[in-house]
Structure formats: C-alpha cells, structure tokens
N, C-alpha and C. Protein backbone atom coordinates (compact mmCIF):
# COMPACT_ATOMS: atom_id res chain seq x y z
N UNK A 1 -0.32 13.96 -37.70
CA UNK A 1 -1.35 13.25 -36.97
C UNK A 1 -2.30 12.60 -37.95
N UNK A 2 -2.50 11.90 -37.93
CA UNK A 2 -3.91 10.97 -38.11
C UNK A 2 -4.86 11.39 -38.81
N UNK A 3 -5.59 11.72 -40.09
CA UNK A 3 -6.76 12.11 -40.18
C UNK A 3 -8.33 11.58 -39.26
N UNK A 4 -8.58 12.86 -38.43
CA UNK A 4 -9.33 12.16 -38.09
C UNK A 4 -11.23 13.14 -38.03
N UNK A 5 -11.84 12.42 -39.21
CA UNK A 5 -12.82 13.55 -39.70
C UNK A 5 -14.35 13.25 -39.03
N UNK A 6 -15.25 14.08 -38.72
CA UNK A 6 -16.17 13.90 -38.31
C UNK A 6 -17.24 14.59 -39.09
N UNK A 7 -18.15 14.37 -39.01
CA UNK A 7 -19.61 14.88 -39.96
C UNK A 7 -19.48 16.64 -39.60
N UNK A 8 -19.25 17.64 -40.13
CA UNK A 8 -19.50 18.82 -39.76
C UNK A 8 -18.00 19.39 -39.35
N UNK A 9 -17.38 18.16 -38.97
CA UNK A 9 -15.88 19.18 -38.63
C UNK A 9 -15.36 20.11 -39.26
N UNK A 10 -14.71 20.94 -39.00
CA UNK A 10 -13.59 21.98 -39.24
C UNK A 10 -12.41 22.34 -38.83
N UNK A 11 -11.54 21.80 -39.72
CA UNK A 11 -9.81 22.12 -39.17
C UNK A 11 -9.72 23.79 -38.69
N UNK A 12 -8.96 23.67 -38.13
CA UNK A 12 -8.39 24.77 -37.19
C UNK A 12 -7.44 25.33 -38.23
N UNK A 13 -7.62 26.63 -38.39
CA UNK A 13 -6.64 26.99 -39.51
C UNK A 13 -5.55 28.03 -38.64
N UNK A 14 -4.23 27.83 -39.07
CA UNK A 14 -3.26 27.82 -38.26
C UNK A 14 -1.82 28.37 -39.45
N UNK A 15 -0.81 29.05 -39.08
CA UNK A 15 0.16 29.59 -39.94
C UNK A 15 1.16 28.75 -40.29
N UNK A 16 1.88 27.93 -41.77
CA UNK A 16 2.76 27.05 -41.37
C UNK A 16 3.45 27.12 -40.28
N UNK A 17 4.06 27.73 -39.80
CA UNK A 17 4.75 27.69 -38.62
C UNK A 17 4.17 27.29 -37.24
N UNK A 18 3.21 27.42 -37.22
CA UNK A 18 2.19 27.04 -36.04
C UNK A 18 2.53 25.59 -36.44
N UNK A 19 2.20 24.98 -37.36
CA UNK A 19 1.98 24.01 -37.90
C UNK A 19 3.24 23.00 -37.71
N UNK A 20 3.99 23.81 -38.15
CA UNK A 20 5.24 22.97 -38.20
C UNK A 20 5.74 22.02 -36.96
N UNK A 21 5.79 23.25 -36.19
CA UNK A 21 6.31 22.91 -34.52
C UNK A 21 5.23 21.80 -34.04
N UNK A 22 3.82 21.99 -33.96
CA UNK A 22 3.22 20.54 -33.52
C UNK A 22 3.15 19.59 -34.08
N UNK A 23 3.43 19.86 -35.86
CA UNK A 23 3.72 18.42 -36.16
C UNK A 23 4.64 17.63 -36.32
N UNK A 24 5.96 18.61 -35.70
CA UNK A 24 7.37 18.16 -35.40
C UNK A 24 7.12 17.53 -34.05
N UNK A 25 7.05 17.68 -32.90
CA UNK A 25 6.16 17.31 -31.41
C UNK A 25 5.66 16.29 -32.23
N UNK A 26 4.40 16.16 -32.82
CA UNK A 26 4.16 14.60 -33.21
C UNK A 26 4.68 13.24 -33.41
N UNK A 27 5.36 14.02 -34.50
CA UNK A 27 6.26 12.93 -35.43
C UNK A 27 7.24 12.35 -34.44
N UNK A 28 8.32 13.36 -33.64
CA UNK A 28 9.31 12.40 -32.86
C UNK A 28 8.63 11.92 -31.83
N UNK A 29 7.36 11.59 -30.92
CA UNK A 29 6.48 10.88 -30.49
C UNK A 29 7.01 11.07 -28.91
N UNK A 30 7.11 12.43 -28.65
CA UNK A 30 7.76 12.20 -27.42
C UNK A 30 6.74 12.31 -26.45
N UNK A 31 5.44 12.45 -26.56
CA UNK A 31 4.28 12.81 -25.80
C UNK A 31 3.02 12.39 -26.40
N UNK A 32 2.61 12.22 -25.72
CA UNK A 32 0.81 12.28 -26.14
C UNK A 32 0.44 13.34 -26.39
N UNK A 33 -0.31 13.43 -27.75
CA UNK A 33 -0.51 15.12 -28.15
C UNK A 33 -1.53 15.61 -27.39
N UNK A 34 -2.64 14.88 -26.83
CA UNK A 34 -3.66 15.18 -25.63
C UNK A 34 -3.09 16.21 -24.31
N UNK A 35 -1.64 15.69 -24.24
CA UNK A 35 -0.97 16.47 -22.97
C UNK A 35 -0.26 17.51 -23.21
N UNK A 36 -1.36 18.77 -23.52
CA UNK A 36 -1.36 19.90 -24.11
C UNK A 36 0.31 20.82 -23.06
N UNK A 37 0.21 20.93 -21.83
CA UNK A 37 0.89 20.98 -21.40
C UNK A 37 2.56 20.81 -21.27
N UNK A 38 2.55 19.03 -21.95
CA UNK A 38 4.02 18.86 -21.98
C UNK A 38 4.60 19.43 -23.49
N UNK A 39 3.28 19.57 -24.38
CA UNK A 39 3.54 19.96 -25.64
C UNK A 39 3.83 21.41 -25.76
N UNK A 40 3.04 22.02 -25.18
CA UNK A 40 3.78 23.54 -25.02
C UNK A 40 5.09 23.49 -24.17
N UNK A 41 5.29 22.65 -23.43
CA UNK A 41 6.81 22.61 -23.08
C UNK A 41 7.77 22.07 -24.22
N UNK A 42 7.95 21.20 -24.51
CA UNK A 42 8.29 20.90 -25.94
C UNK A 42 8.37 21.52 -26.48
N UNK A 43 7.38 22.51 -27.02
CA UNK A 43 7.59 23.45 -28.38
C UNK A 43 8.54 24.53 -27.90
N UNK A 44 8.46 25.32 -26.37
CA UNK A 44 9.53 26.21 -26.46
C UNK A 44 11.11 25.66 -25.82
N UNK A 45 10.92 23.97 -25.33
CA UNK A 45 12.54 23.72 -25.17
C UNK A 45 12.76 23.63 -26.92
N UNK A 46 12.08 23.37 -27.69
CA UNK A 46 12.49 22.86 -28.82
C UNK A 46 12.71 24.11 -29.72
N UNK A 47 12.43 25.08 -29.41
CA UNK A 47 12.71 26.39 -30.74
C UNK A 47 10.96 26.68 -31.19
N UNK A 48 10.17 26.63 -30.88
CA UNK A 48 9.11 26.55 -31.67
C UNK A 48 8.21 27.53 -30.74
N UNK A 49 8.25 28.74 -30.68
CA UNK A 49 8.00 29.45 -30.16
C UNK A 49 6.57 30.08 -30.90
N UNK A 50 6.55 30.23 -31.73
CA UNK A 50 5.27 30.32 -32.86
C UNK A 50 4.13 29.47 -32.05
N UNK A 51 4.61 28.31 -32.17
CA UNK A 51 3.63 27.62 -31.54
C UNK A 51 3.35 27.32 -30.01
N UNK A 52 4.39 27.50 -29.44
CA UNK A 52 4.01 27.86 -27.92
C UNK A 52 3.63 28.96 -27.91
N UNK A 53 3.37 30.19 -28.23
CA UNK A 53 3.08 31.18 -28.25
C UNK A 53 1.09 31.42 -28.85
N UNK A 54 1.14 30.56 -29.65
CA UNK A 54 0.08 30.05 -30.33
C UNK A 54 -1.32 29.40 -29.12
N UNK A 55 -0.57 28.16 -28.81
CA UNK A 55 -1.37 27.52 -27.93
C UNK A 55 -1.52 27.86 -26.12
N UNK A 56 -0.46 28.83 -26.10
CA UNK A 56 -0.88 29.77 -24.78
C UNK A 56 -2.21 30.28 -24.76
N UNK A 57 -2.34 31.02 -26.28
CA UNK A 57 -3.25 31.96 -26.56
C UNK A 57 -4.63 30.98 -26.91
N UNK A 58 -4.31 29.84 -27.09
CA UNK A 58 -5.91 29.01 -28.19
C UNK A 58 -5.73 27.23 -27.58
N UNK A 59 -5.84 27.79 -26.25
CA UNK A 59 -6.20 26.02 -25.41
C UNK A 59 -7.59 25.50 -26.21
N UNK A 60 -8.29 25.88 -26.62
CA UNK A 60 -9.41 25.45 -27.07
C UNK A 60 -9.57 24.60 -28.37
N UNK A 61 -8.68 25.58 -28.88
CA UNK A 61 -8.68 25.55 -30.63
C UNK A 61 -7.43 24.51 -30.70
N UNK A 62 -6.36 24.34 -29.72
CA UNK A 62 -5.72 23.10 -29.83
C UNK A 62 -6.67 21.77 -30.03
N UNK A 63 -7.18 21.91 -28.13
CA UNK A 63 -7.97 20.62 -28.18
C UNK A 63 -8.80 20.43 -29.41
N UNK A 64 -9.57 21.42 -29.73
CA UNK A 64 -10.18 20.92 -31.18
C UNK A 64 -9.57 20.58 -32.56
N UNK A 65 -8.52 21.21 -32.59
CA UNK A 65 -7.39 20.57 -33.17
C UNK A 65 -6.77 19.08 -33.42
N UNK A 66 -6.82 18.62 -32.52
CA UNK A 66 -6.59 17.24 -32.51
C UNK A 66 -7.29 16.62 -32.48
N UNK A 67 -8.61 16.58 -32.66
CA UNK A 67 -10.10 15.84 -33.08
C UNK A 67 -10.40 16.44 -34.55
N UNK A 68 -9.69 17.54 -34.96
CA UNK A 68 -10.35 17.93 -36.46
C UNK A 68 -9.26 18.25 -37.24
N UNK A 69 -7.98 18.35 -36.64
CA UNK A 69 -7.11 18.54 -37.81
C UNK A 69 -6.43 20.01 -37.89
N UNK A 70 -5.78 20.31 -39.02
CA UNK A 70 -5.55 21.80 -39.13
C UNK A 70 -5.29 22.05 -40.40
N UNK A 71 -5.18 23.46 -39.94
CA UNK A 71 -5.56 23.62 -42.07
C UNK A 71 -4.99 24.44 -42.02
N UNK A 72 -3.65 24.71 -43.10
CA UNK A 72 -1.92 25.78 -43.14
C UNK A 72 -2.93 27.31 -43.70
N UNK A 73 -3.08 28.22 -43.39
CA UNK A 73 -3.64 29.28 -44.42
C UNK A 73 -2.40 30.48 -44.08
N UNK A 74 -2.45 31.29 -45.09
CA UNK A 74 -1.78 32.82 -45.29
C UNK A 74 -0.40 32.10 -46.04
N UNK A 75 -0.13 31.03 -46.85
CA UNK A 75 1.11 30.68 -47.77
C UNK A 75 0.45 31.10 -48.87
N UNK A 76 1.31 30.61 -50.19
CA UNK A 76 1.07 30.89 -50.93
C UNK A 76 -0.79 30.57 -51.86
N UNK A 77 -0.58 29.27 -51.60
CA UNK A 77 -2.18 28.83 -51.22
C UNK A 77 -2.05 28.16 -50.11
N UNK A 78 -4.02 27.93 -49.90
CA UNK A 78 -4.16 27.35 -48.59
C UNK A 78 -4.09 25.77 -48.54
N UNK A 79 -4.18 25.29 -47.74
CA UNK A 79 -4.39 23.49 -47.69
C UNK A 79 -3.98 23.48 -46.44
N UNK A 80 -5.23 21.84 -46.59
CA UNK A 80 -5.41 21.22 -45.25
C UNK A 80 -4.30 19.97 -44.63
N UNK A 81 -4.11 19.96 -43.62
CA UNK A 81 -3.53 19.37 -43.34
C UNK A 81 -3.91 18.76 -42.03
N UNK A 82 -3.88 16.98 -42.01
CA UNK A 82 -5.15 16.78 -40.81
C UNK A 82 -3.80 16.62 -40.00
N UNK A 83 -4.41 16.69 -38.76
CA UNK A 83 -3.56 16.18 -37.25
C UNK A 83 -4.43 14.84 -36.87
C-alpha cells in the first residue's frame, strides 16, 4: 500500500505473516482494502489465516492500518513497512 503518513501517526505493528497476507490482498487488487470484510474473506479463501485470524481480533487496528501503515516486528530486526 501506499505510504501514507500523517503528523503523529503510528504504524500498526503486526507479525510478517500478518503482513504478508494483506499485502498479498493488495497487490493482486482484488478489493478495496477499505472493505475490511471482503478482505478477511480473501485472506482465509486464500491460505492466510494469520491474518484473518488477526483482523477478526483488531477491526480497529486494521482500519488504522490503512491510514498509517504497518510496521513487521518480532523478525530478526524490526522495520516499517507502510500500507
């Protein structure tokens, strides 16, 4: 996704794997990432269960997610990575 930064923001920090699956959902563009809904459908027709599993649990922290980005933590190091 898009960097998209605001005065004070903070990415949503999230496990590669969280990560992966919505920014796989992105990239092949099959939805509007706003339509949190078809995207958790997506992630578990698609294998990405991490992340449907994820955004069951953090409707919030999605939506803020996609206004601030996300940030990979618990690898080897951390880094950001915007949505």
């Amino acid at each position: 996704m898009d960097e998209a930064k605001f005065e004070g923001a903070t990415p949503v920090e999230v496990s590669r794997e969280v990560f992966d699956g919505i920014e796989a959902i992105r990239a092949s563009g099959a939805t509007n990432m706003l339509a949190r809904n078809v995207v958790l459908k997506l992630a578990g027709e698609l294998g990405f269960e991490e992340s449907a599993d994820w955004m069951r649990k953090n409707p919030k922290l999605y939506a803020r997610a996609i206004f601030h980005g996300l940030r990979i933590v618990g690898a080897e190091s951390d880094q950001e990575v915007s949505e």
